[in-house]
Protein backbone atom coordinates (compact mmCIF):
# COMPACT_ATOMS: atom_id res chain seq x y z
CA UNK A 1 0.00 0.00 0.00
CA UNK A 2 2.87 2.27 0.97
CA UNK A 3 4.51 2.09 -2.62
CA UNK A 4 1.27 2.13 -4.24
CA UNK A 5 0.56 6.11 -2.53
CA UNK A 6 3.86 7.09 -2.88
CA UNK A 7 3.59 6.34 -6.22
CA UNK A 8 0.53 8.33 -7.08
CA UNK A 9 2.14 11.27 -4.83
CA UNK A 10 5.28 10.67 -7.29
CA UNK A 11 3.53 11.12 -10.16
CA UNK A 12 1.39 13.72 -9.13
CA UNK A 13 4.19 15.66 -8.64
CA UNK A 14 5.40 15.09 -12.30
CA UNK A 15 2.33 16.03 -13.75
CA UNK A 16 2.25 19.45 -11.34
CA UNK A 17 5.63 19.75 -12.77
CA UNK A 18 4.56 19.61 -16.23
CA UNK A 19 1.78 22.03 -15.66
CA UNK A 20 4.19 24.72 -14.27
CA UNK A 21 6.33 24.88 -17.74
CA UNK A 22 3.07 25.23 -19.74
CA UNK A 23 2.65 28.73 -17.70
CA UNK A 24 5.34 30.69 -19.66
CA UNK A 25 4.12 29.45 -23.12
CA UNK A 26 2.96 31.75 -25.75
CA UNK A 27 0.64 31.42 -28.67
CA UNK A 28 2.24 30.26 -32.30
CA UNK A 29 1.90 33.59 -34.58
CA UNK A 30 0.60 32.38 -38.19
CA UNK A 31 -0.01 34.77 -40.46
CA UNK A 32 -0.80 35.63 -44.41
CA UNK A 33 2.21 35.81 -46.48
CA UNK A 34 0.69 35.23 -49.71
CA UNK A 35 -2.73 34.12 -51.65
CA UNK A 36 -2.77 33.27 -55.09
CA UNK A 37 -5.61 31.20 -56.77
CA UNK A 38 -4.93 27.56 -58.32
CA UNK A 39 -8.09 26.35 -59.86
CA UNK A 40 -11.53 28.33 -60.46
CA UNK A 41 -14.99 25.99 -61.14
CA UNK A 42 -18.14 27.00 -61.19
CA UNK A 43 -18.78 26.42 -57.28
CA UNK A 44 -15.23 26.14 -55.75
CA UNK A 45 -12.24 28.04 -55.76
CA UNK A 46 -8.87 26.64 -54.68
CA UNK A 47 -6.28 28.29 -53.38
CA UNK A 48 -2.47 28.26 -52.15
CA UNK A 49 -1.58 30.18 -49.12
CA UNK A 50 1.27 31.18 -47.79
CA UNK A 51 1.71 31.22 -44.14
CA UNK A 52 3.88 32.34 -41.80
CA UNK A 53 4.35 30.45 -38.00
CA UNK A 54 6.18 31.94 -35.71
CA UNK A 55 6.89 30.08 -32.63
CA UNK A 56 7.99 32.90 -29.18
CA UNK A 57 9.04 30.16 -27.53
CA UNK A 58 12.36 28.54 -26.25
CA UNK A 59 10.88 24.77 -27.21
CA UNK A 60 10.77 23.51 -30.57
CA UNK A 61 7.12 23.09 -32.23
CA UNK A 62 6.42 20.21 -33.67
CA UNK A 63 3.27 19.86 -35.96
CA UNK A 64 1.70 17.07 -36.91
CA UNK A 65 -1.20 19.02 -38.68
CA UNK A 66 -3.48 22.39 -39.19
CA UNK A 67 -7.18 23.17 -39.25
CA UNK A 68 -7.84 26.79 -40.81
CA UNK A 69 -10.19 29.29 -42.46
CA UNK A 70 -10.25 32.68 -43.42
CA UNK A 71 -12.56 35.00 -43.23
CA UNK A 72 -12.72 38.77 -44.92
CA UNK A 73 -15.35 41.37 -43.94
CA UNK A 74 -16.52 38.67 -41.16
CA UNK A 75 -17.22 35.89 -44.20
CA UNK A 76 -15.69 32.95 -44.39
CA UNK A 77 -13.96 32.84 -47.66
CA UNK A 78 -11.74 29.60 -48.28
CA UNK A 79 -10.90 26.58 -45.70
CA UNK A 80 -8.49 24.14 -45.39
CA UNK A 81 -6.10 21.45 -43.65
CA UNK A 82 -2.57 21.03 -43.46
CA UNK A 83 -1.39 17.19 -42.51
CA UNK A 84 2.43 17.23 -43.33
CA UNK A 85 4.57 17.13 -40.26
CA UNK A 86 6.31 20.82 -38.98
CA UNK A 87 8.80 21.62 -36.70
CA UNK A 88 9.63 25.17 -35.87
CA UNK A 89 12.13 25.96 -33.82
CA UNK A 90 12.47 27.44 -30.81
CA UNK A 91 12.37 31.48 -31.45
CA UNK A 92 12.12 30.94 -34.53
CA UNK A 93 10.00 31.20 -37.90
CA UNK A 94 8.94 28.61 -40.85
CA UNK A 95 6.98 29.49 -44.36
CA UNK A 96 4.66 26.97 -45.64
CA UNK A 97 2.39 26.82 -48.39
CA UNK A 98 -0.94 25.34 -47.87
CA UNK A 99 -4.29 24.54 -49.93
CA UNK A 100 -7.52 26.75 -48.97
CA UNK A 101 -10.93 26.21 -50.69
CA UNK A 102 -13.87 28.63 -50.92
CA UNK A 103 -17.50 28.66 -52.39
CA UNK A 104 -18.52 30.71 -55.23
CA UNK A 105 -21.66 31.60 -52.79
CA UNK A 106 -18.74 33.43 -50.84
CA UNK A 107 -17.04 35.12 -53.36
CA UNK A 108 -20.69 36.62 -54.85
CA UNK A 109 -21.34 37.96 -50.74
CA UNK A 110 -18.21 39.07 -50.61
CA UNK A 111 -18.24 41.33 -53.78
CA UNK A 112 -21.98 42.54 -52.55
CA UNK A 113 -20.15 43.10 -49.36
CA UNK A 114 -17.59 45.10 -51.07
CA UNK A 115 -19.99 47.42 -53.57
CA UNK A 116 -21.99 48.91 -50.80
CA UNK A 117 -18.60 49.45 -48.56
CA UNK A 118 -16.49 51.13 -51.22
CA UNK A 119 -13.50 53.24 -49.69
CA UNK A 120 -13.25 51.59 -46.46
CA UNK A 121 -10.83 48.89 -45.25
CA UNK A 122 -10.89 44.77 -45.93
CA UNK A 123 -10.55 43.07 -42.78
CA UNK A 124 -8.96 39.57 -42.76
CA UNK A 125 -9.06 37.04 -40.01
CA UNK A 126 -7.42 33.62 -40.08
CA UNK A 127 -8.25 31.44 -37.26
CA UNK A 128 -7.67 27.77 -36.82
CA UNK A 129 -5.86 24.75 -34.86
CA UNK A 130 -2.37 23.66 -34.83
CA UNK A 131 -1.95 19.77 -33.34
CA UNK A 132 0.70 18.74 -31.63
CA UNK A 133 1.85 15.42 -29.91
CA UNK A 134 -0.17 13.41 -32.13
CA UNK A 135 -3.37 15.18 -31.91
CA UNK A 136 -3.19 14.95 -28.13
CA UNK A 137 -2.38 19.13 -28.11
CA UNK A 138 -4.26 21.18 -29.98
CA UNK A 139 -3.39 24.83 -29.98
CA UNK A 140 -5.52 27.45 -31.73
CA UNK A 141 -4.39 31.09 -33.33
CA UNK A 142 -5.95 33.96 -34.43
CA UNK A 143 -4.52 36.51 -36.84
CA UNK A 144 -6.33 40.10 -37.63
CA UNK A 145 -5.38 42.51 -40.14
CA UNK A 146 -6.95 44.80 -42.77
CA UNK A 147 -6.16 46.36 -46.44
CA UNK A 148 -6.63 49.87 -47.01
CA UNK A 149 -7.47 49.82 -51.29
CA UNK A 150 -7.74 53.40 -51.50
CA UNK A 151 -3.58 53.54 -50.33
CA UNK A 152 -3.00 50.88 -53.02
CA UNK A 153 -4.12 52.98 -56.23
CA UNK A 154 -1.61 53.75 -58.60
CA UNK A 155 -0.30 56.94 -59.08
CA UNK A 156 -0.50 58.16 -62.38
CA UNK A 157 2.74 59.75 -63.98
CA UNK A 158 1.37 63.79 -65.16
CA UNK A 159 1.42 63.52 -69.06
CA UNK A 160 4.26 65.25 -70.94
CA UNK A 161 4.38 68.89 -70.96
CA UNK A 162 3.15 70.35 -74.62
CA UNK A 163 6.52 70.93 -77.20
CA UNK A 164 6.52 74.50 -77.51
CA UNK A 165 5.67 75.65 -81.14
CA UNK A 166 8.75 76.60 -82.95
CA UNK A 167 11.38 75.08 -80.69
CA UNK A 168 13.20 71.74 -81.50
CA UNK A 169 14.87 69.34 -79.56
């Protein structure tokens, strides 16, 4: 009996040890790098992203897969999963590409969306899971942003100044 309680207070311990570590661990950063569209049909849209993870901690992170979406103006645009296995290290970053895949229903909402809010900023959200440990860890991010358009029009150059009349060059 005596070896059977000191070996639940043993690993009790372990575990309380384990929980203290998890106290100083911060949330992966994964953000949009890049979106570029691979195949258009007539009710889905696929799409490679490029993501960023950043992992602010001393540990390595290994993943063993991703859940994700993306929304803009608050609707979900394109979803996805990510199965290949990750590791970032410690302080450190990683750039992956991964597959998204949206609804035409979502694009059309989106450009309605769009037409009645013309001048003002997209938002973009990209939310989603990253699992660890074989699934037994799952850790979720969030990522915010937004586009200003109007600071992305180009500048025109001014058109060439008239040739005076009677002067060549």
């Amino acid at each position: 009996m005596n070896t059977r309680l000191l070996s639940c207070w043993f690993f009790s311990l372990l575990l309380l040890g384990g929980c203290a570590t998890m106290t100083d661990y911060e949330t992966p950063r994964v953000s949009v790098v890049n979106i570029h569209p691979i195949d258009f049909q007539l009710l889905e849209q696929q799409f490679a992203v490029t993501l960023r993870i950043q992992n602010p901690n001393q540990a390595a992170l290994d993943i063993d897969g991703m859940s994700y979406e993306l929304e803009i103006n608050g609707i979900e645009m394109a979803h996805g999963v990510h199965s290949e296995d990750i590791s970032v290290g410690g302080f450190s970053e990683q750039v992956i590409e991964v597959r998204m895949v949206g609804t035409t229903f979502a694009l059309i909402r989106q450009f309605q969306y769009m037409q009645k809010q013309q001048g003002k900023p997209v938002t973009y959200r990209l939310s989603g899971r990253i699992s660890t440990l074989g699934g037994f860890n799952r850790v979720p991010f969030e990522y915010k942003g937004e586009i200003d358009l109007s600071s992305m029009t180009t500048n025109r150059a001014p058109a060439p100044a008239a040739k005076p009349s009677g002067q060549e060059y």
